[in-house]
C-alpha atoms as a PDB file:
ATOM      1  CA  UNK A   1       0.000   0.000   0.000  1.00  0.00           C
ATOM      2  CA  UNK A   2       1.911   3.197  -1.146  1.00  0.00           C
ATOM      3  CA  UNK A   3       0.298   6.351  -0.261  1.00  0.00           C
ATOM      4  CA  UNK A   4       1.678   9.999  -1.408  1.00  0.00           C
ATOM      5  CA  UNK A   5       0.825  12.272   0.882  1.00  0.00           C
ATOM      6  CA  UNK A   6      -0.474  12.868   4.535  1.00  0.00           C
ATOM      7  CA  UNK A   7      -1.639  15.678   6.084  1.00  0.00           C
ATOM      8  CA  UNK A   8      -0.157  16.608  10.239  1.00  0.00           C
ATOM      9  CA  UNK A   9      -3.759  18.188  10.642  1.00  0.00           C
ATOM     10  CA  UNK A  10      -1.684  20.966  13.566  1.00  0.00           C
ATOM     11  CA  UNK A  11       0.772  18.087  14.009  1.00  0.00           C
ATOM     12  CA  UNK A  12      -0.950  16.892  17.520  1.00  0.00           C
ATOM     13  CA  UNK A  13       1.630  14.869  18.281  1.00  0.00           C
ATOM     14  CA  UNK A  14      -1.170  11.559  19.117  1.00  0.00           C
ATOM     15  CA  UNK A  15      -1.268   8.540  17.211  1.00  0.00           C
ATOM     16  CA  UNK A  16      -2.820   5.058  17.390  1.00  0.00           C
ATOM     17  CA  UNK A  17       0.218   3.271  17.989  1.00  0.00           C
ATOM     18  CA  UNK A  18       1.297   5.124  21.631  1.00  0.00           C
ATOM     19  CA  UNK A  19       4.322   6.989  19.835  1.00  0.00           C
ATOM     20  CA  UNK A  20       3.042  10.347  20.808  1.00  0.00           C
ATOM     21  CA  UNK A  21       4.311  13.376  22.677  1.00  0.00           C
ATOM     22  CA  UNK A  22       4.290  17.072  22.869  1.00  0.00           C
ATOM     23  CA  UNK A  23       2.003  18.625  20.221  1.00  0.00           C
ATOM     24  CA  UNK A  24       3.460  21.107  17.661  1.00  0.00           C
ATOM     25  CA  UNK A  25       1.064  23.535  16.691  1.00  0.00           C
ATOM     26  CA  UNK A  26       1.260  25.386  13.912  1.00  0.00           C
ATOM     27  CA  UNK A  27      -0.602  28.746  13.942  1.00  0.00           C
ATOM     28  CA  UNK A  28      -1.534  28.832   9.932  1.00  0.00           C
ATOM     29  CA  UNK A  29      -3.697  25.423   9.929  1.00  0.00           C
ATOM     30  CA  UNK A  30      -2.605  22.262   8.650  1.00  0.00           C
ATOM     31  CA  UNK A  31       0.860  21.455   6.687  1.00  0.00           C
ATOM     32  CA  UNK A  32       0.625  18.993   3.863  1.00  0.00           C
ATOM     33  CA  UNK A  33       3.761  16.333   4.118  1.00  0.00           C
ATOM     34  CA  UNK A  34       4.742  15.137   0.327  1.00  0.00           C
ATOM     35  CA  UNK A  35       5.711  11.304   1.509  1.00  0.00           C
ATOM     36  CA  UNK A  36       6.097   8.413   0.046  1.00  0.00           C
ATOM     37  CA  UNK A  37       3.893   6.007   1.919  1.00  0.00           C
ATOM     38  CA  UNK A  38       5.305   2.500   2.991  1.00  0.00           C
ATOM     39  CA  UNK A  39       2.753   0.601   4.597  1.00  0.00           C
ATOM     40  CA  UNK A  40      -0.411   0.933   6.390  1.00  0.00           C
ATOM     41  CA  UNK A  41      -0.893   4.527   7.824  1.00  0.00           C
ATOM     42  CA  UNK A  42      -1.272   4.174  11.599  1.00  0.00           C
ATOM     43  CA  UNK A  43      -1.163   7.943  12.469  1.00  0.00           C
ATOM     44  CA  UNK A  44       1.238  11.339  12.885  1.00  0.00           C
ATOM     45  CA  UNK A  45       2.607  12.961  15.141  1.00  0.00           C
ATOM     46  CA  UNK A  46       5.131  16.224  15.358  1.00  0.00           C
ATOM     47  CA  UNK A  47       8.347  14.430  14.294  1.00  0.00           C
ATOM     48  CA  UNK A  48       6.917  11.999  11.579  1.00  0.00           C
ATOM     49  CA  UNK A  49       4.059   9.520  10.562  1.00  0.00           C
ATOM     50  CA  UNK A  50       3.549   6.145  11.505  1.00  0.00           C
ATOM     51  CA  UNK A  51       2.743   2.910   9.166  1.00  0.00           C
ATOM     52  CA  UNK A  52       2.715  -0.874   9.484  1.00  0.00           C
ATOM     53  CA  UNK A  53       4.366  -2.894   6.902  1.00  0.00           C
ATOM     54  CA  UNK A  54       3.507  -5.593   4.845  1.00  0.00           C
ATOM     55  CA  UNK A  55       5.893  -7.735   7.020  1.00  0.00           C
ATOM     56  CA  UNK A  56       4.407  -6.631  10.329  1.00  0.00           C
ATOM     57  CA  UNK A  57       6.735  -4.674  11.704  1.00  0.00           C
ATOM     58  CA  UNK A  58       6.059  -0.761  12.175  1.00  0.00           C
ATOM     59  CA  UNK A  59       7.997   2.424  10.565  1.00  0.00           C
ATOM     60  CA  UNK A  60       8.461   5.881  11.426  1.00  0.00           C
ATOM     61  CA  UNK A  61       9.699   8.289   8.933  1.00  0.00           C
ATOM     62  CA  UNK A  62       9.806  12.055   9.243  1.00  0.00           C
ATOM     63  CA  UNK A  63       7.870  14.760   7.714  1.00  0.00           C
ATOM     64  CA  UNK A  64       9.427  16.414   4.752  1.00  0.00           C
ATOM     65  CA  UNK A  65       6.893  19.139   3.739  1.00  0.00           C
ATOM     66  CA  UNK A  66       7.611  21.619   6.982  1.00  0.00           C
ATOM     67  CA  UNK A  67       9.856  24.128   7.682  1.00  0.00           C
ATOM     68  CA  UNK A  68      10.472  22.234  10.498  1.00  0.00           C
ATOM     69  CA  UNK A  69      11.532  19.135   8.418  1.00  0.00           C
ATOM     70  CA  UNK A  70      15.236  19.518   9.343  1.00  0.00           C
ATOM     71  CA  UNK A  71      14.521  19.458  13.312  1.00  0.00           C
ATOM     72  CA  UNK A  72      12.479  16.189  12.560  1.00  0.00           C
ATOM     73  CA  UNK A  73      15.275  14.281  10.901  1.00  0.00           C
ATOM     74  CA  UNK A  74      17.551  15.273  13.621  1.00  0.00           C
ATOM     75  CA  UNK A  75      15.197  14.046  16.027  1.00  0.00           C
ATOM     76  CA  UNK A  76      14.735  10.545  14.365  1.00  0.00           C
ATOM     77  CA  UNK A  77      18.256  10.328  14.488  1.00  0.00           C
ATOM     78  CA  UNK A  78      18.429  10.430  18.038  1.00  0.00           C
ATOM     79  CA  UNK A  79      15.729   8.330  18.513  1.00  0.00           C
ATOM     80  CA  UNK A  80      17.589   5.604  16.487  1.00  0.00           C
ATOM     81  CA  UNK A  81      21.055   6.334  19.169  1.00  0.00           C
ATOM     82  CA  UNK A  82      18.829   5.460  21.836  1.00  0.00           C
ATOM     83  CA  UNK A  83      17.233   2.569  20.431  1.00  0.00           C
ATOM     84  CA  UNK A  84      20.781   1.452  19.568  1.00  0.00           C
ATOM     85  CA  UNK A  85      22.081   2.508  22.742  1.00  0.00           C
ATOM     86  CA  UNK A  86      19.489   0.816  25.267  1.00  0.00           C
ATOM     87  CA  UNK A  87      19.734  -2.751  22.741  1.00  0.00           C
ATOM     88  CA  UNK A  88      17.311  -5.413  23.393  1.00  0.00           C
ATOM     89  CA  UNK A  89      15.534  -5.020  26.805  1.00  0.00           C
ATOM     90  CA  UNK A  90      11.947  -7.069  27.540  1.00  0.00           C
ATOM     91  CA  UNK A  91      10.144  -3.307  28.953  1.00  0.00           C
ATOM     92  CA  UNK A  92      11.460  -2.031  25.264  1.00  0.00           C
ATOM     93  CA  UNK A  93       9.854  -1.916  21.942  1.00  0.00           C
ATOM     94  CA  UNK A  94      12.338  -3.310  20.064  1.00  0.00           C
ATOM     95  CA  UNK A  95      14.860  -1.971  17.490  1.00  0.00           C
ATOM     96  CA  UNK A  96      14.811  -3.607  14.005  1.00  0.00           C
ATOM     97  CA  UNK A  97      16.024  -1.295  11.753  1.00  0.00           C
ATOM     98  CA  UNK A  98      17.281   2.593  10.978  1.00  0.00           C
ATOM     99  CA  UNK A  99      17.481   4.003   7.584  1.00  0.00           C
ATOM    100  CA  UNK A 100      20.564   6.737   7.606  1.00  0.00           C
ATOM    101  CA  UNK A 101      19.436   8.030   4.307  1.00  0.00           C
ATOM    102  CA  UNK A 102      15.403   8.398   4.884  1.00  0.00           C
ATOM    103  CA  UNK A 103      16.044   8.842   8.712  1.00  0.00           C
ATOM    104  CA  UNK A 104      13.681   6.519   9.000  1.00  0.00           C
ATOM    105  CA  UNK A 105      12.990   3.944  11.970  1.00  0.00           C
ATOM    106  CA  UNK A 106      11.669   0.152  11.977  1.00  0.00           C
ATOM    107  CA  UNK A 107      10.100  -0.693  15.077  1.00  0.00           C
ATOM    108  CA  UNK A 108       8.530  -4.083  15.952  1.00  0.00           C
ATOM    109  CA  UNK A 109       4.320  -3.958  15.995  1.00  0.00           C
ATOM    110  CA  UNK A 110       3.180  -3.546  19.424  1.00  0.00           C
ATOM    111  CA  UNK A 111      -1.002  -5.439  18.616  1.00  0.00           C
ATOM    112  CA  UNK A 112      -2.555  -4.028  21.424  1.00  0.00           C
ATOM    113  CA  UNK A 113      -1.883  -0.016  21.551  1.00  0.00           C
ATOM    114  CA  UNK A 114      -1.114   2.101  24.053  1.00  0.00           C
ATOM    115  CA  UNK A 115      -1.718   2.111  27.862  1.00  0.00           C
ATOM    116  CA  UNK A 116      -3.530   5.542  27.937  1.00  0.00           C
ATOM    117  CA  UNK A 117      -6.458   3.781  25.421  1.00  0.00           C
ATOM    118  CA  UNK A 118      -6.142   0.332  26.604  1.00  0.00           C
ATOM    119  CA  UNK A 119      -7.049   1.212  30.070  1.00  0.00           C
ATOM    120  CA  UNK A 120      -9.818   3.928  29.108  1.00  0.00           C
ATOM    121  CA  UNK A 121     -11.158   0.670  26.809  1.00  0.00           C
ATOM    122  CA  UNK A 122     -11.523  -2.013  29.115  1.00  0.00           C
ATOM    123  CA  UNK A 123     -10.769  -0.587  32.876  1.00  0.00           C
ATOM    124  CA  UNK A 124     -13.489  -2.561  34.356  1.00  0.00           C
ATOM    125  CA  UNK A 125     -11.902  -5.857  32.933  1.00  0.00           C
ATOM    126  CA  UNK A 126      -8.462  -5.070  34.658  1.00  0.00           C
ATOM    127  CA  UNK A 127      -7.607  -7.009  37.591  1.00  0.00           C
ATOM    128  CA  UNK A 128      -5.464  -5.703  40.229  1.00  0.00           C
ATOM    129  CA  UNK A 129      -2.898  -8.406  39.544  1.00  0.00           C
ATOM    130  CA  UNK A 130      -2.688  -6.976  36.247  1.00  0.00           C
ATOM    131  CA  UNK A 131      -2.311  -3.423  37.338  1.00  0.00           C
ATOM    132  CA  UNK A 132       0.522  -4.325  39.577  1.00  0.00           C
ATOM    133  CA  UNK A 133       2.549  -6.363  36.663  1.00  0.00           C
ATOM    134  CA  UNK A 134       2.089  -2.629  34.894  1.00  0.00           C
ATOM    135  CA  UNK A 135       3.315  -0.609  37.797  1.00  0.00           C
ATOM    136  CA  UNK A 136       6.528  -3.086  37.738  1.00  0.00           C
ATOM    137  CA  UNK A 137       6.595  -2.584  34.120  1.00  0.00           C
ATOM    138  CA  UNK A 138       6.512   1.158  33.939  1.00  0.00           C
ATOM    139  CA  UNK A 139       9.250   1.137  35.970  1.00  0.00           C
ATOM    140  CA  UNK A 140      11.818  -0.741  35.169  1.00  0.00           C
ATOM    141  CA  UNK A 141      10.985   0.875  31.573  1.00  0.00           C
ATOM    142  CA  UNK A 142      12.280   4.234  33.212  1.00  0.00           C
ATOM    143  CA  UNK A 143      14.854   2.729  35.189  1.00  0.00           C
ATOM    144  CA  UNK A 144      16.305   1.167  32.009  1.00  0.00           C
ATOM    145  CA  UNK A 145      16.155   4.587  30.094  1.00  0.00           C
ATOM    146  CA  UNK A 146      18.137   6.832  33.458  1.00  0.00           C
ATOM    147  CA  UNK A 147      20.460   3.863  33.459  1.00  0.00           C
ATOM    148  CA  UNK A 148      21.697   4.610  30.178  1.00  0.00           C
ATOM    149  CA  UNK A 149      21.541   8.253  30.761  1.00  0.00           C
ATOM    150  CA  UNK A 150      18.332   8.772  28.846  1.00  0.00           C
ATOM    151  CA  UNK A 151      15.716  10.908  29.996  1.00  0.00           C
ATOM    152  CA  UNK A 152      12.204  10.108  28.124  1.00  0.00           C
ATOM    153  CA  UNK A 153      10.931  13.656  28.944  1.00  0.00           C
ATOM    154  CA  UNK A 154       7.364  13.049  27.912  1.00  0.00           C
ATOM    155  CA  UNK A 155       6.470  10.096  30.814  1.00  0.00           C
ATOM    156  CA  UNK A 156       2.875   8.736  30.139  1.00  0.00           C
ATOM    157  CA  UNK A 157       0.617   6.173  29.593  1.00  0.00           C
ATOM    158  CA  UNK A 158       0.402   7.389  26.124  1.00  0.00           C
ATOM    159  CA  UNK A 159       4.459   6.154  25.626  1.00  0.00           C
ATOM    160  CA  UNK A 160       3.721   2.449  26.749  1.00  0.00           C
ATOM    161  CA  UNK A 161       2.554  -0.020  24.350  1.00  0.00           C
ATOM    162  CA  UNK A 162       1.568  -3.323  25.224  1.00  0.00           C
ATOM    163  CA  UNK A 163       2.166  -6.274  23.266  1.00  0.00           C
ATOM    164  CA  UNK A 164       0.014  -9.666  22.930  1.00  0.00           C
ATOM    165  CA  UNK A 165       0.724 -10.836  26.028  1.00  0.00           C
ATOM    166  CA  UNK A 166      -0.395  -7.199  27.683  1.00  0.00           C
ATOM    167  CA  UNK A 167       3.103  -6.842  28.708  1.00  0.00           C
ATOM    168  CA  UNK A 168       4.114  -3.074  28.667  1.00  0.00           C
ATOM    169  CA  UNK A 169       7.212  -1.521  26.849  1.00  0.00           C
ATOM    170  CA  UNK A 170       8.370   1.855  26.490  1.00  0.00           C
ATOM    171  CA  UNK A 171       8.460   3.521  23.359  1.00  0.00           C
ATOM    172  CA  UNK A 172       8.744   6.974  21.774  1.00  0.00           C
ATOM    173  CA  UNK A 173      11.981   8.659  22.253  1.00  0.00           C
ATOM    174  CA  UNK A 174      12.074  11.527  19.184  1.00  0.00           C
ATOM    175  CA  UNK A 175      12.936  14.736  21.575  1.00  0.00           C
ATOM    176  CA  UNK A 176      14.205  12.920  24.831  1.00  0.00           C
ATOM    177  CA  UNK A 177      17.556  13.587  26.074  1.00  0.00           C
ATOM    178  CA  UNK A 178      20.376  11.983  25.595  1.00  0.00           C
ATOM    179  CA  UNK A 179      23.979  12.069  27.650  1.00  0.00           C
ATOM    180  CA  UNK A 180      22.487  15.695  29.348  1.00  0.00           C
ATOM    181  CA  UNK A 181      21.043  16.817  25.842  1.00  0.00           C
ATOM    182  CA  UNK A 182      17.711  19.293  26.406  1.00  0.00           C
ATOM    183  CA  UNK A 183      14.819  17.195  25.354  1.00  0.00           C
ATOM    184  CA  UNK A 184      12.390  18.656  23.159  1.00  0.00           C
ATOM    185  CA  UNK A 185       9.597  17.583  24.700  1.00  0.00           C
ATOM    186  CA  UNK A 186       7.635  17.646  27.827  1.00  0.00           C
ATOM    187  CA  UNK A 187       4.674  15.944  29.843  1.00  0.00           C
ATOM    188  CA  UNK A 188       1.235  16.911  29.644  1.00  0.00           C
ATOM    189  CA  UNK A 189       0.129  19.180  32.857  1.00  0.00           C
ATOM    190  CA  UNK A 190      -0.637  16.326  34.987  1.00  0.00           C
ATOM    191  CA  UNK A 191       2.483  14.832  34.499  1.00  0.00           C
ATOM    192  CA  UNK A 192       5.079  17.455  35.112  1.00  0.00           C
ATOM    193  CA  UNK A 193       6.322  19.401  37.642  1.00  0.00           C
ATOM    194  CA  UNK A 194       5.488  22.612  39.099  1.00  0.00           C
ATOM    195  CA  UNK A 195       8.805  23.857  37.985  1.00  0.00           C
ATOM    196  CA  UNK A 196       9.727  23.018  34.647  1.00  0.00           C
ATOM    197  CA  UNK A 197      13.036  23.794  33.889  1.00  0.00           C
ATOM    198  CA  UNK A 198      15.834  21.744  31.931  1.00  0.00           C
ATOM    199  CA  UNK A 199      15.334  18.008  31.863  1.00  0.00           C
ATOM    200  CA  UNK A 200      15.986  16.059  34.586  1.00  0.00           C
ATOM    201  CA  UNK A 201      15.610  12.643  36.315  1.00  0.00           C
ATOM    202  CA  UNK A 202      13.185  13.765  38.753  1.00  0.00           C
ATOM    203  CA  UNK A 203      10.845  15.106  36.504  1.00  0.00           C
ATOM    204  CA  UNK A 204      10.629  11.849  34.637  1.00  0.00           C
ATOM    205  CA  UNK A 205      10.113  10.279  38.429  1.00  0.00           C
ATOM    206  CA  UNK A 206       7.078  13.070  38.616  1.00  0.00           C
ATOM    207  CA  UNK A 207       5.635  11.758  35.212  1.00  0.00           C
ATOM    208  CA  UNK A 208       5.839   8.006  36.536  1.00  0.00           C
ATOM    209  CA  UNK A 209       4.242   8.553  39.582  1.00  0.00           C
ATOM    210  CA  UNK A 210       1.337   9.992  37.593  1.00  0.00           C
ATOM    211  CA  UNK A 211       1.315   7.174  35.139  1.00  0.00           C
ATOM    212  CA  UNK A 212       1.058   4.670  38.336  1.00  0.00           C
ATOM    213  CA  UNK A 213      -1.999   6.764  39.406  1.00  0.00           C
ATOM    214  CA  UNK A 214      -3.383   6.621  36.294  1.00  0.00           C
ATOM    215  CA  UNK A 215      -2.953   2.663  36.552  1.00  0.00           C
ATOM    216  CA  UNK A 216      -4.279   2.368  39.978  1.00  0.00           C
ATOM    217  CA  UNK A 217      -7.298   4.628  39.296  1.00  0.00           C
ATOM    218  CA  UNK A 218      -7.837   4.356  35.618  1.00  0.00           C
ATOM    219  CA  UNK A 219      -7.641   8.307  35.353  1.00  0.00           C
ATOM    220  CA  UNK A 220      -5.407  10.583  35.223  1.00  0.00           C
ATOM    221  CA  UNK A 221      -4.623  13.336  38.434  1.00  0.00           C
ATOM    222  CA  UNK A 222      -7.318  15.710  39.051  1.00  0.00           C
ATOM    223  CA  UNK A 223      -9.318  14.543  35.417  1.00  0.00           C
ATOM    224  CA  UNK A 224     -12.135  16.566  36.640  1.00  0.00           C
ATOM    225  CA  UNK A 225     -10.192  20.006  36.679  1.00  0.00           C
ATOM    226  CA  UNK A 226      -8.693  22.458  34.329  1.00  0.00           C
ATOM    227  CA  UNK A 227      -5.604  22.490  33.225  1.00  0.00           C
ATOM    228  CA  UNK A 228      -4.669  25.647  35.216  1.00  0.00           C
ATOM    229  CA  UNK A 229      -6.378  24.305  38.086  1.00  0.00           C
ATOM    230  CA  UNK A 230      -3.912  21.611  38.170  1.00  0.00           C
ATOM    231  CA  UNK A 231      -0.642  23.924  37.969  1.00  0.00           C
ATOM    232  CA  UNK A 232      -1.614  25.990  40.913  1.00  0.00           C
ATOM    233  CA  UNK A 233      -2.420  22.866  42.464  1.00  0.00           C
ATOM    234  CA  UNK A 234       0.797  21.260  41.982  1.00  0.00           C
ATOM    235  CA  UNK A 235       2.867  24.944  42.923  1.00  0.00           C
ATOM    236  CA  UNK A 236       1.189  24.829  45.935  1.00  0.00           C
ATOM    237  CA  UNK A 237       2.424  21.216  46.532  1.00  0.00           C
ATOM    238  CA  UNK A 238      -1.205  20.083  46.722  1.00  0.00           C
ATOM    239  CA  UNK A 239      -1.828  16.183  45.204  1.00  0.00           C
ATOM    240  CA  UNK A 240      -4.872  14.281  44.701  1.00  0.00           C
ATOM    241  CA  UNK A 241      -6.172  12.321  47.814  1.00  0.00           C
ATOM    242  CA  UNK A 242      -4.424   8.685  48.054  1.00  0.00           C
ATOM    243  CA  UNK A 243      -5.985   6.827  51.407  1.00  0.00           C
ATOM    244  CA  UNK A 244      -7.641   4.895  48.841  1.00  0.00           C
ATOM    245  CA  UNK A 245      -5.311   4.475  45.941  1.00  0.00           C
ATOM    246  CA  UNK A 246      -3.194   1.361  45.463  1.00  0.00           C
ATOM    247  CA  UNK A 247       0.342   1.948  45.571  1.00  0.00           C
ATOM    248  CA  UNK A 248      -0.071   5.284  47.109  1.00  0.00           C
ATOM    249  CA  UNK A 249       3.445   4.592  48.881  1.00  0.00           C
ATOM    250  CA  UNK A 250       4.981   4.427  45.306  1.00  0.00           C
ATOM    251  CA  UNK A 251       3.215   7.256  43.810  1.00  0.00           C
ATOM    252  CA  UNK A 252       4.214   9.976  46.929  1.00  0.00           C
ATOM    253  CA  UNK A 253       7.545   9.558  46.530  1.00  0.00           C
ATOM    254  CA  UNK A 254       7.273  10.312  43.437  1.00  0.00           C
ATOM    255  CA  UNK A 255       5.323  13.119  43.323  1.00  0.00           C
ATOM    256  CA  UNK A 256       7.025  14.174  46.503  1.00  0.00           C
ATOM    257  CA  UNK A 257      10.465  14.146  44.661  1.00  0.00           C
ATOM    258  CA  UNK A 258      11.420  11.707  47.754  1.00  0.00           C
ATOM    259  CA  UNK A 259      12.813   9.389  45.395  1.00  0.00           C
ATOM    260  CA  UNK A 260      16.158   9.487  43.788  1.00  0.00           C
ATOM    261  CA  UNK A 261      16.376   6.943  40.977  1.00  0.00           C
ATOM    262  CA  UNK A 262      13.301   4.090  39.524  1.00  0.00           C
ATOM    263  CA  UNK A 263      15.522   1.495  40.778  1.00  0.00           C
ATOM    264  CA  UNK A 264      14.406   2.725  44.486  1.00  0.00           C
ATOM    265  CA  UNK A 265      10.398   3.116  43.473  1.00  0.00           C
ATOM    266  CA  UNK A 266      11.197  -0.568  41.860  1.00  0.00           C
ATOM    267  CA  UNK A 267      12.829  -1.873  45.832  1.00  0.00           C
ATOM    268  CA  UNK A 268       9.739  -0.025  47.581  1.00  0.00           C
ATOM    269  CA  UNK A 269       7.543  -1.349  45.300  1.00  0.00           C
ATOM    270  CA  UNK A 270       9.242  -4.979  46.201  1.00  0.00           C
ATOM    271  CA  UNK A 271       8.883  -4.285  50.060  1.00  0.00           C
ATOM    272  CA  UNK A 272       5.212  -3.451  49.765  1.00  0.00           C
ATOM    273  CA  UNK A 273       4.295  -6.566  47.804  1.00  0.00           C
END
């Protein structure tokens, strides 16, 4: 299936197959992307577009059509060090293949989407043994990334695919930083801290603790306010309620900044178990 063009309607950054991040909006409407289609079109994002191929596997090429176009292919690149870098790793979508001269990425097929939509599909049908194997998962994802010095710098349930088995791995790393690089991207409001500043490991510990709420609740922090709402709350240190939450141990630290490194969340998650 060979396709010629796609449109990044405001390039939102969201697509179907969890490799999503911060949106890119361009103030003149959308920007038509001259491409050369390779598969199955999954969905776009800022950086590039996302299609399955007839083999099964996934691929992520950049947009071309943008002023931007030039930032994009740098940020594939980097993508592909950090796939190459991290290697093969069970809480990571694995590597198959970069292109040098398309700066494009092969990815393995993850069949069952993203965490954010999995979880808003079938929440009832999630059992708490489940939604503990997840918290692990999300995890050690992280702590594989900071031990590598990678920092994702868009944390989420929207960057963790899950594969036939439900299993989750971590995915989507066009504008993270790498070796004390600024990332290019950041975490939605409820994911990110109060003060925003250069990336760091902390904030990506902020982002996981909401990630493990949304997993224990099946919502995100404070889903019923604004978005503003949420900033003052978080400047004036105030968190949602978690007497009630599972894994509320895990998910204070976090937000708390009480915890230096994932490997630590992983141990406290191990003593609480």
């Amino acid at each position: 299936m060979t396709s010629k063009a796609a449109v990044s309607p405001a390039c939102d950054h969201t697509s179907p197959d969890g490799l999503s991040g911060e949106a890119d909006i361009n103030p003149h409407g959308p920007i038509v992307n001259i491409i050369e289609g390779k598969g199955e079109f999954l969905g776009g994002g800022a950086t590039g577009l996302v299609e399955r191929l007839d083999s099964g596997d996934v691929v992520k090429s950049p947009w071309t059509g943008r002023p931007t176009a030039s930032d994009c292919r740098q940020e594939m690149a980097i993508e592909a060090q950090i796939y190459e870098r991290l290697g093969v790793h069970p809480r990571l979508v694995q590597f198959k293949h970069w292109d040098p001269v398309g700066h494009a990425l092969t990815l393995e097929y993850m069949p069952n989407g993203n965490l954010k939509e999995y979880v808003q599909k079938h929440g009832q049908e999630i059992s708490p043994f489940q939604r503990q194997q997840w918290v692990r998962e999300v995890t050690e994802g992280v702590e594989l990334l900071h031990s590598h010095n990678v920092i994702q710098g868009d944390v989420g349930p929207h960057n963790f695919l899950l594969d036939i088995d439900l299993s989750l791995k971590i995915c989507d790393f066009g504008g993270s930083s790498l070796d004390g690089s600024q990332a290019t991207v950041a975490p939605g409001v409820r994911y990110r801290l109060p003060s925003l500043g250069r990336t760091t490991v902390k904030e990506d510990l902020f982002a996981l603790g909401s990630t493990i709420y949304f997993i224990a609740t099946g919502h995100e922090p404070y889903e019923e306010l604004t978005d503003d709402q949420v900033e003052k709350l978080y400047k004036d240190g105030v968190f949602p309620e978690l007497s009630e939450v599972p894994f509320a141990e895990i998910i204070a630290l976090c937000w708390r900044q009480e915890a230096e490194s994932a490997k630590i969340i992983k141990l406290v998650m191990r003593s609480l178990v």
